[in-house]
Protein backbone atom coordinates (compact mmCIF):
# COMPACT_ATOMS: atom_id res chain seq x y z
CA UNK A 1 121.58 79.04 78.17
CA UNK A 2 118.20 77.54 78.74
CA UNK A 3 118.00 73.71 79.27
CA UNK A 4 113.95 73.88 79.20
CA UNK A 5 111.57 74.58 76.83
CA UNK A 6 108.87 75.92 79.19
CA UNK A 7 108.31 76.84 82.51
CA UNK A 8 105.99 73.69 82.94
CA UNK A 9 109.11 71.54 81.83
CA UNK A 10 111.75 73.84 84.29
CA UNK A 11 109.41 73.02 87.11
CA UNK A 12 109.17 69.26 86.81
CA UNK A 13 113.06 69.18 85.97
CA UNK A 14 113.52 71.21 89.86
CA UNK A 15 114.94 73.99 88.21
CA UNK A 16 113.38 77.57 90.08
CA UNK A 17 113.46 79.86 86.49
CA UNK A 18 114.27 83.53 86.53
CA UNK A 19 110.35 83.85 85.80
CA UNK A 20 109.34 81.87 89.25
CA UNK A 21 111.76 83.61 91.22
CA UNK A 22 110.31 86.71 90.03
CA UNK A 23 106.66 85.47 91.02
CA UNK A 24 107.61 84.34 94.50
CA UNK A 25 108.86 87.51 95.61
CA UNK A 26 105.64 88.80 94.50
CA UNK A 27 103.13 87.07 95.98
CA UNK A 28 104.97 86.00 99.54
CA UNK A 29 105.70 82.65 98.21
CA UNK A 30 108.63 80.58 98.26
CA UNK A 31 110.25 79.48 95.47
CA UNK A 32 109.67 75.78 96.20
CA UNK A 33 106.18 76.31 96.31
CA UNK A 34 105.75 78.42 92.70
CA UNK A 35 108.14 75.78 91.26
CA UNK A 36 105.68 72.73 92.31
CA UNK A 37 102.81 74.65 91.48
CA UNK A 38 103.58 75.23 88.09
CA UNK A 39 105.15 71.99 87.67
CA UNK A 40 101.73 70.11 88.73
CA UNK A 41 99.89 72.85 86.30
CA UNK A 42 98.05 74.50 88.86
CA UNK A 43 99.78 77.71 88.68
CA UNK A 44 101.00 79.53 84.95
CA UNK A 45 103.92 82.20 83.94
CA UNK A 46 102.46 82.98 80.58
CA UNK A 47 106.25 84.50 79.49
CA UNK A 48 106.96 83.52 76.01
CA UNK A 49 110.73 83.66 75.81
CA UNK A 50 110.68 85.76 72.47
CA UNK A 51 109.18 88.42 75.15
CA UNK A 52 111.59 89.93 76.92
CA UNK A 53 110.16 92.96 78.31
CA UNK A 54 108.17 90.87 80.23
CA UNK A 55 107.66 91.73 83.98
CA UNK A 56 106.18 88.42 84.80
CA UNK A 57 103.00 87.17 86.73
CA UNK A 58 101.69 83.81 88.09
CA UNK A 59 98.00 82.88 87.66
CA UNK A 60 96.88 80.37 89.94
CA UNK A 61 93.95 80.20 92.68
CA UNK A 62 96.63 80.50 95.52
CA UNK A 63 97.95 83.67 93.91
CA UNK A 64 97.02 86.93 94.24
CA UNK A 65 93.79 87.10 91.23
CA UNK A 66 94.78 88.27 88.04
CA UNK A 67 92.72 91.06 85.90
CA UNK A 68 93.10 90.54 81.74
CA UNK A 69 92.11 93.73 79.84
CA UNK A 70 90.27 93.48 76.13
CA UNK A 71 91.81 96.34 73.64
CA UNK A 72 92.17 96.43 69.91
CA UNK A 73 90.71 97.86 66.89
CA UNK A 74 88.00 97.12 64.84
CA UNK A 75 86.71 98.31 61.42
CA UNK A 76 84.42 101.17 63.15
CA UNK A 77 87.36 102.15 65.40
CA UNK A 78 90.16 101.81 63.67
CA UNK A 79 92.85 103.95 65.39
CA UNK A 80 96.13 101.63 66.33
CA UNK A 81 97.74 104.68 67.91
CA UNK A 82 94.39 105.13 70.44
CA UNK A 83 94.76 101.61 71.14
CA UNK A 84 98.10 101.71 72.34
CA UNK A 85 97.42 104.64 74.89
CA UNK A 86 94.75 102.67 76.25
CA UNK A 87 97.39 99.67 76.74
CA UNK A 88 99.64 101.61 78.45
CA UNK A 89 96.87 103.43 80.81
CA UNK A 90 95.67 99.76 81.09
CA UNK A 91 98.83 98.93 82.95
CA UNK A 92 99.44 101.53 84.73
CA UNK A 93 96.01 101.15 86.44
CA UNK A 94 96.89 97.90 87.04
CA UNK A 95 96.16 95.60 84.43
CA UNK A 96 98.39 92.20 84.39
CA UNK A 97 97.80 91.03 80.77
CA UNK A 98 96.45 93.02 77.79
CA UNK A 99 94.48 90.81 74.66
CA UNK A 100 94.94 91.97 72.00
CA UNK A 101 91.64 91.31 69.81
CA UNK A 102 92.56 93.41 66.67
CA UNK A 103 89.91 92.43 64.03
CA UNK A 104 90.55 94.79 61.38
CA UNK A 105 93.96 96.16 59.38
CA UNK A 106 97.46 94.94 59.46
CA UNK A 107 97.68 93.40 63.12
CA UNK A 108 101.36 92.15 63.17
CA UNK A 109 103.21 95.69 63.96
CA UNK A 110 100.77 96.89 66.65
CA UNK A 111 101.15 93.02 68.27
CA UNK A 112 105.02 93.24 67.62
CA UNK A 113 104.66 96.88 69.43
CA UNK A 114 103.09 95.44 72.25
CA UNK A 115 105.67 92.47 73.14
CA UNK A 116 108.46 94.91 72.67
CA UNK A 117 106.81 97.55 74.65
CA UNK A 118 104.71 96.24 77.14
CA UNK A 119 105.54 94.39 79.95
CA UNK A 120 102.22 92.70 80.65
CA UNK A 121 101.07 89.56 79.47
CA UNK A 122 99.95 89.73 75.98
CA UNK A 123 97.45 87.11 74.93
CA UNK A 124 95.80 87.00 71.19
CA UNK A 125 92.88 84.93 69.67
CA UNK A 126 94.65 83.65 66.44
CA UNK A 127 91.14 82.54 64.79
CA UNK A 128 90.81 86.01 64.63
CA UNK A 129 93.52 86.95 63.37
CA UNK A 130 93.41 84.17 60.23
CA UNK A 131 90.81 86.13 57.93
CA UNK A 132 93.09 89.48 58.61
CA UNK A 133 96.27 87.61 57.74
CA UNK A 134 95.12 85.70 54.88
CA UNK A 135 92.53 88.71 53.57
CA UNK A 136 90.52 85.44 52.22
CA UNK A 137 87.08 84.46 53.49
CA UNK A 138 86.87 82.10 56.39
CA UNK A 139 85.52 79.09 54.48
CA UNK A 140 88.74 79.23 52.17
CA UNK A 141 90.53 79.19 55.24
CA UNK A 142 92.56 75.53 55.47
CA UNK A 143 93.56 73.69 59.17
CA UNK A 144 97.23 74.65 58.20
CA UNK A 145 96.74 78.52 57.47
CA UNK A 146 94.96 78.24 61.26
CA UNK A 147 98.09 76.48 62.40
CA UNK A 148 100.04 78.96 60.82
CA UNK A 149 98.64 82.15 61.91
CA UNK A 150 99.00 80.59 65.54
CA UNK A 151 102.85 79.93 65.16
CA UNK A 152 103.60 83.33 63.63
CA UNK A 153 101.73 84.83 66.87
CA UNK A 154 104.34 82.73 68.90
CA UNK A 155 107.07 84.08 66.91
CA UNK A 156 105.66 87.57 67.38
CA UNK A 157 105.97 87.04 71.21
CA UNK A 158 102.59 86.66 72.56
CA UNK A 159 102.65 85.04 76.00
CA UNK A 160 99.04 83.14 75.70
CA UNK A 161 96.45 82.16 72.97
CA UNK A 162 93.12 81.50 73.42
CA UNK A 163 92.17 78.42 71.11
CA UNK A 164 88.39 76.79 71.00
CA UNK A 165 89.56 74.00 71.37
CA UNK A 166 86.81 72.26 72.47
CA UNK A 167 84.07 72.36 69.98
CA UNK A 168 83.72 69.73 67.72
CA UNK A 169 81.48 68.71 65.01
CA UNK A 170 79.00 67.00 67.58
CA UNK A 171 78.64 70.50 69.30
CA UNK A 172 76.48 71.92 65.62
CA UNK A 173 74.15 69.00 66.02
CA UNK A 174 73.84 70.13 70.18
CA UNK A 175 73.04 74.11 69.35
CA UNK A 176 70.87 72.97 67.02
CA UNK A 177 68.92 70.52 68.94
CA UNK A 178 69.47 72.47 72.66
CA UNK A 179 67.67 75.58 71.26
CA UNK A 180 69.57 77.64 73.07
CA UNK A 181 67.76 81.78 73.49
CA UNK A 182 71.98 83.19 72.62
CA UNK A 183 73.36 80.15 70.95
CA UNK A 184 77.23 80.79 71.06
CA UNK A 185 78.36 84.23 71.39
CA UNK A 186 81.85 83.48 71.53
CA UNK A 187 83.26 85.43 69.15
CA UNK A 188 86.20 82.90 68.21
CA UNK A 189 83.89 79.77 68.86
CA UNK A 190 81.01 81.30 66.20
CA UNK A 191 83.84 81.42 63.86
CA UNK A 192 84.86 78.23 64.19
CA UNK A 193 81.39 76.90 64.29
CA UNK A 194 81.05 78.42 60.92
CA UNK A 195 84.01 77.01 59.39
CA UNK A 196 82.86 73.65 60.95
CA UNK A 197 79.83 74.26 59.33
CA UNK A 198 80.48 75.65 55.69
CA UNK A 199 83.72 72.72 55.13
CA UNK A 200 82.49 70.03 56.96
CA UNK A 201 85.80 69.48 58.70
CA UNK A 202 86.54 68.88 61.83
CA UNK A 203 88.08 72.07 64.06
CA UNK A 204 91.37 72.23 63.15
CA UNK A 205 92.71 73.62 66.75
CA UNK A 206 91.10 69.89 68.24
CA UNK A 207 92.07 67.92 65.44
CA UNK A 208 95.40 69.06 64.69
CA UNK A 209 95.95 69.65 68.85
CA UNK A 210 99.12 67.53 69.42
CA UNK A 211 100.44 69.70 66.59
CA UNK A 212 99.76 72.82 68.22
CA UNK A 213 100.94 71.78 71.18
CA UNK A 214 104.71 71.44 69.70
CA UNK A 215 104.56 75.49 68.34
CA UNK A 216 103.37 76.55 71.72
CA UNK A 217 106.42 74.23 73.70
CA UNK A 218 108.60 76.05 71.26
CA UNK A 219 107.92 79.24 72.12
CA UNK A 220 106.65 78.52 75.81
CA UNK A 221 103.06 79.45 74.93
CA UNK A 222 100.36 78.87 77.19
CA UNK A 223 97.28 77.74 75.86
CA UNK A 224 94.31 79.51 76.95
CA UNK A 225 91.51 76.83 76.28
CA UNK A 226 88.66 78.77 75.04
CA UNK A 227 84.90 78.09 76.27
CA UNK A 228 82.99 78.95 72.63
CA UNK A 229 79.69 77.54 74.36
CA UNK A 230 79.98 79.65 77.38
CA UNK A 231 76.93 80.71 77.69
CA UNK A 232 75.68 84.33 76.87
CA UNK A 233 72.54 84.81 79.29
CA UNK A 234 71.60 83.66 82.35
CA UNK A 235 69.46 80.98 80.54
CA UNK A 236 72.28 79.13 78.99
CA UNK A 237 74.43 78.73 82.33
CA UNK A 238 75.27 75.40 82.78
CA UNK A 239 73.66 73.75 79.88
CA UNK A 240 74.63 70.78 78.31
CA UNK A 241 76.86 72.60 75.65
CA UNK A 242 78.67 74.46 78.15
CA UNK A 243 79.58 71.62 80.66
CA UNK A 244 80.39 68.76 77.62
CA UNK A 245 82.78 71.19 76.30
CA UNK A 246 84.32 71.58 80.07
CA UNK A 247 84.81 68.03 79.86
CA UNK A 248 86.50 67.67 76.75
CA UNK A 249 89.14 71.29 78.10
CA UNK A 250 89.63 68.67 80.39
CA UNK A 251 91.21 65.90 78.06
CA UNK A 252 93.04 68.69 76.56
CA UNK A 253 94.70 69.70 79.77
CA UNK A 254 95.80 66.66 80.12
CA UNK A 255 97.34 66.23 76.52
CA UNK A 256 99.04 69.37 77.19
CA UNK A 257 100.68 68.68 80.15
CA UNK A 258 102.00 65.43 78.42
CA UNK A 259 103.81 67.66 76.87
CA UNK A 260 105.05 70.57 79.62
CA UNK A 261 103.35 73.05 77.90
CA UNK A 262 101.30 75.36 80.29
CA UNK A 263 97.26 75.62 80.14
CA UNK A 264 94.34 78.42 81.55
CA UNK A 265 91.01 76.74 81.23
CA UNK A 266 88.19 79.69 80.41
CA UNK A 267 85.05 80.26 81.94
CA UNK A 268 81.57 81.09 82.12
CA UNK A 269 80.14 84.64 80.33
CA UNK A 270 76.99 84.97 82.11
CA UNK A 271 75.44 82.76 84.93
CA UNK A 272 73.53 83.39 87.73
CA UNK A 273 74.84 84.33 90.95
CA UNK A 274 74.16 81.16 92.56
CA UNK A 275 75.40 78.87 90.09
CA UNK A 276 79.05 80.52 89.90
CA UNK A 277 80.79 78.39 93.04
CA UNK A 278 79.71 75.51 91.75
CA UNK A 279 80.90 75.89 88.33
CA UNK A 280 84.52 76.98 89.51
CA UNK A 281 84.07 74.01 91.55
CA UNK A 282 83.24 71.75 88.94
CA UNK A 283 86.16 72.99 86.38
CA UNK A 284 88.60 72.93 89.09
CA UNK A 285 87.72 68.92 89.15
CA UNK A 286 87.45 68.20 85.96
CA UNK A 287 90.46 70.34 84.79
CA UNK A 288 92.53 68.67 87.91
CA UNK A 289 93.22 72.36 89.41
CA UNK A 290 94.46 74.17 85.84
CA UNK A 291 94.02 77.92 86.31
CA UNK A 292 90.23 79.36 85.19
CA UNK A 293 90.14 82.04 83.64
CA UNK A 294 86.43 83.42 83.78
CA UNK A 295 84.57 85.86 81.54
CA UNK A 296 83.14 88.20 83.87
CA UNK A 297 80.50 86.16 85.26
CA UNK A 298 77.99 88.65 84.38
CA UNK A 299 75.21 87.89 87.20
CA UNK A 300 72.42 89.51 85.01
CA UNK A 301 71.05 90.59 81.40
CA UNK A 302 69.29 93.80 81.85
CA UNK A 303 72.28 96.53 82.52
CA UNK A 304 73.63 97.37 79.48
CA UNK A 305 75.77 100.71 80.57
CA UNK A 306 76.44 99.14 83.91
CA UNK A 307 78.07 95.35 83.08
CA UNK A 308 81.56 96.58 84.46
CA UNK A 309 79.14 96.63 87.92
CA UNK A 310 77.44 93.45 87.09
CA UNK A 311 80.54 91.72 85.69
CA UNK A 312 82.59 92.35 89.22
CA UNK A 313 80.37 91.09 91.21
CA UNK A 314 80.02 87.88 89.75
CA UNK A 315 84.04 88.24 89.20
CA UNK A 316 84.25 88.45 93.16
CA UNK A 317 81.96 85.74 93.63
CA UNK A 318 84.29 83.44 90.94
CA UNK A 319 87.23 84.63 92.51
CA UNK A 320 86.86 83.64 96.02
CA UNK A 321 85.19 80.43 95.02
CA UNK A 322 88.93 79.37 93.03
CA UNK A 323 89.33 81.77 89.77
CA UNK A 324 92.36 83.22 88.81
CA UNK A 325 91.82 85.23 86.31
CA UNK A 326 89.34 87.62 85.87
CA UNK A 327 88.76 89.61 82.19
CA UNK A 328 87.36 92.75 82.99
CA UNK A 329 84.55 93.95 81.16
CA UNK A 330 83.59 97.51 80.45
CA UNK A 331 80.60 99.57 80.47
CA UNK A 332 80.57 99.64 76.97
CA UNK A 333 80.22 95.42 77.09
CA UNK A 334 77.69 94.58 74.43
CA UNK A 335 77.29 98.22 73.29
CA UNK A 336 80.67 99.62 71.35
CA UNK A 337 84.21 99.55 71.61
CA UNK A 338 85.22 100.72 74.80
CA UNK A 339 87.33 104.41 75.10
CA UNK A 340 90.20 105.15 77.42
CA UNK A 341 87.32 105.67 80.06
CA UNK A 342 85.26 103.26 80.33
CA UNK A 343 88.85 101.20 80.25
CA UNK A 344 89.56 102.77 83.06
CA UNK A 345 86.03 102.21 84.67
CA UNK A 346 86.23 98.31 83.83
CA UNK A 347 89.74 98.12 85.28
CA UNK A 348 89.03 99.66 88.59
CA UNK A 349 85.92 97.53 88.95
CA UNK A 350 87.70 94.08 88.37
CA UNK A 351 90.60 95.00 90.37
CA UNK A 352 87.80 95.81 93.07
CA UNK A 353 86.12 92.49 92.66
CA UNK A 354 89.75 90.48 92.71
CA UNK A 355 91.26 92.29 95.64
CA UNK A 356 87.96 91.55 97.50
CA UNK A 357 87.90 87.99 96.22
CA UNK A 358 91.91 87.48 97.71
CA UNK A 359 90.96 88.70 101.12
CA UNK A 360 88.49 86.39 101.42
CA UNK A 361 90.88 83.15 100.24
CA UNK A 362 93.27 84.55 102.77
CA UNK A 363 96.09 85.57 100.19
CA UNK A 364 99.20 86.29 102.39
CA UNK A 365 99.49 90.07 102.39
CA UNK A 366 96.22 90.92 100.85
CA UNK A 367 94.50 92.89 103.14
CA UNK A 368 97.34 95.02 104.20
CA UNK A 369 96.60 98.23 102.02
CA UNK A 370 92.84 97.78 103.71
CA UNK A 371 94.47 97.62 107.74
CA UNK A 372 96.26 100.79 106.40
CA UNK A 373 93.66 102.91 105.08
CA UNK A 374 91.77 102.14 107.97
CA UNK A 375 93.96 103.62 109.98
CA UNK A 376 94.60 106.61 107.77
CA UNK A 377 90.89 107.35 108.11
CA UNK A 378 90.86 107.43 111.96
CA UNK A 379 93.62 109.90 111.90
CA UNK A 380 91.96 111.95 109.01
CA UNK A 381 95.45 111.49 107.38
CA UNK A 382 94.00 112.23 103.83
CA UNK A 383 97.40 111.99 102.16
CA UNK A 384 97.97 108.71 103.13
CA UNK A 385 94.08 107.54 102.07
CA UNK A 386 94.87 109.24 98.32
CA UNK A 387 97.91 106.64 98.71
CA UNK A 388 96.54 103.53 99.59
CA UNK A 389 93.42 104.10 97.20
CA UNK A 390 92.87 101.89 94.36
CA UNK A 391 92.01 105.16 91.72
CA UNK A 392 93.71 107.95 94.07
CA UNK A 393 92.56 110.55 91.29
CA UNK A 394 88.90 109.91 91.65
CA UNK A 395 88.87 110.35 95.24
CA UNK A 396 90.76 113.27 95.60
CA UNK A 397 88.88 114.94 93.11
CA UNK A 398 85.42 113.91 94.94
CA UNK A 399 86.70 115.14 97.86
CA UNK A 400 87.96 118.71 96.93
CA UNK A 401 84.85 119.17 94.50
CA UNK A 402 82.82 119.16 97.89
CA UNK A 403 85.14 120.40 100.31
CA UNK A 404 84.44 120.84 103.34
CA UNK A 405 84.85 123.87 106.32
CA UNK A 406 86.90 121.78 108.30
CA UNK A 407 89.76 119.08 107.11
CA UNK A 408 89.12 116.74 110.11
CA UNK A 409 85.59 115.73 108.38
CA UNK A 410 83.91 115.62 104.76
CA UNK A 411 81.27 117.55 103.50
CA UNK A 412 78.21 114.73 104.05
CA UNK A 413 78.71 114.71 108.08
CA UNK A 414 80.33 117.60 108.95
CA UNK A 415 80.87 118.08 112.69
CA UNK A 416 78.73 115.10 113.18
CA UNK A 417 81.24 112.93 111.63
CA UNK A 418 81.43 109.40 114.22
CA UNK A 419 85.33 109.72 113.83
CA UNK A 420 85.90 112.78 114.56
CA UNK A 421 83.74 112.59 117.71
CA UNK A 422 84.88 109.21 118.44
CA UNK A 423 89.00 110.88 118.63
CA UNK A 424 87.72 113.51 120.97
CA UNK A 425 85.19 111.52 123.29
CA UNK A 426 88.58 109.04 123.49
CA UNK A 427 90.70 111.53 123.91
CA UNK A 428 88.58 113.48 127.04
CA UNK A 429 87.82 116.41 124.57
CA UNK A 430 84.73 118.59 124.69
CA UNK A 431 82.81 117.68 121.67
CA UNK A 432 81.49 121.02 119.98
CA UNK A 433 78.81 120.17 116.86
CA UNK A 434 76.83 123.13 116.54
């Protein structure tokens, strides 16, 4: 019988949870330290207790980084049983928490299929979700049909929800007069800004916050505390929009924790390169160490077809600098709904940009695959590579598409290979190449 609400609560009562005990063995940690890093907010087990499938995670800067995949369906693509393959692929290639971002249809069995089925993390955008539920247009929409749609998410299960939070009725006068070249291309924040706009109401999710806050302890819910005014090119990054509504997901974080219910604080969409550590810098003060959750950062504008390339090296960049969570982006970003491939594509390049990112904060264990498959290499041990690669199926198949005349070498270098003469000069071998 549980004596806690949420993990948050657990933690600050000294109680080590099923949940944290399952973390620690993960990521080398001991208990103690999950336990005090969730209790001080710094580290989140998005488990909502309604899902029990769960095979739970910890995001937190001193865990290993987290990747978030975007799936759903859409009225072009409209397929629920397509989008469940690609959830399932998802995790098997790794993926630690699935979104689901379903605009279109009846969403509630394929997000009821999902917490009894999968046992990732799922996270939802309620906003979203209102028009679907309601099948009324957005301005019609009242603060307690928001509030509604977000507790019968909770009771379906979902681990996080990503609220915007943070834009208020002074943000409309700021896009107006900041004249900014994407304005907000947050899907959830536009729609907010619109209701703001049509009803001249406040937002409901920052109005009626303490109120959410009570459905979400209920159900241990983390909040995910959306960034609608991240910015959407590299000339937004770091406007005035952007960092004002930082400040205010900091005031929320702190209203939260008031109340033991866990909080992710997202981040920027696209910034350039040499802006990101600051900005991760600059959250993690303001929002007093809470978990960031970043949006790519996409590091430039100009490759549409490529973004899952541009998107992880920004990620890598955001990661090392203190991110914890990274939501992988496909190449499809900006173009189409993305199919089981360029899933898979997006995946591999996040998980890429986090594992990178961990090595370089030192994350206890992290670099062991890469100490391995060096020394799998050196001993041309090509079983043991396929094993300790991140997509084993992609490099096998490059490698027996081109294979070459002799196993202890590839195709590009032949007899000339520097291992392979390396072993033998070593080794007081005569060292044929023609």
């Amino acid at each position: 019988m549980r004596t806690y609400k949420t993990q948050m609560e657990a933690a600050r009562m000294g109680i080590v949870t099923p949940e944290m005990k399952a973390v620690a063995a993960k990521e080398y940690r001991s208990e103690a330290e999950i336990r005090e890093w969730v209790a001080r907010g710094q580290a989140v087990i998005c488990a909502n207790r309604l899902h029990t499938c769960i095979e739970p995670n910890g995001v937190g800067s001193m865990l290993r980084t987290k990747i978030n995949v975007n799936l759903g369906v859409s009225r072009d693509c409209k397929d629920y049983a397509v989008e469940m393959r690609k959830v399932m692929a998802a995790v098997e290639m790794g993926a630690h928490a699935i979104m689901d971002l379903s605009s279109h249809g009846d969403t509630q069995p394929f997000r009821r299929k999902l917490t009894a089925q999968c046992p990732a993390m799922i996270g939802t955008v309620p906003v979203y979700d209102s028009v679907i539920h309601y099948q009324r247009d957005l301005a019609t929409l009242s603060a307690e049909d928001f509030l509604d749609v977000i507790r019968l998410h909770a009771q379906d299960g979902v681990d996080f929800v990503t609220l915007h939070c943070g834009i208020t009725r002074k943000t409309i006068e700021q896009i107006r007069n900041q004249k900014r070249k994407m304005n907000i291309v947050s899907r959830g924040g536009s729609l907010i800004f619109a209701w703001m706009s049509m009803t001249g109401q406040e937002n409901p999710f920052y109005e009626y916050f303490d109120e959410i806050l009570e459905i979400c302890r209920e159900y241990d819910v983390t909040i995910s505390l959306g960034d609608a005014c991240r910015p959407g090119c590299l000339a937004d990054a770091g406007d005035v929009c952007q960092i004002e509504e930082l400040v205010r997901l900091g005031e929320l974080t702190r209203r939260a924790w008031e109340k033991d219910v866990q909080v992710m604080v997202e981040g920027p969409g696209h910034m350039p390169m040499d802006q990101i550590a600051a900005n991760m810098k600059l959250q993690q003060t303001i929002c007093m160490g809470a978990p960031f959750y970043v949006l790519g950062p996409i590091v430039t504008d100009i490759a549409p077809g490529y973004d899952h390339i541009t998107s992880a090296i920004g990620g890598a960049i955001a990661a090392a600098s203190g991110a914890a969570f990274l939501c992988y982006v496909t190449p499809a970003e900006h173009l189409a709904l993305p199919d089981v491939q360029d899933v898979k594509q997006g995946i591999i390049a996040a998980r890429i940009a986090a594992h990178a990112a961990d090595i370089a904060k030192n994350i206890p264990h992290a670099r062991d695959l890469d100490d391995a498959m060096a020394d799998a290499r050196r001993t041309f041990d090509w079983d043991r590579q396929w094993e300790y690669a991140l997509d084993p199926q992609t490099a096998k198949a490059i490698r027996e598409s081109r294979a070459p005349e002799q196993e202890d070498s590839c195709s590009m270098c032949g007899k000339f290979c520097a291992v392979r003469s390396m072993n033998k000069a070593l080794q007081g071998e005569y060292i044929d190449i023609l």
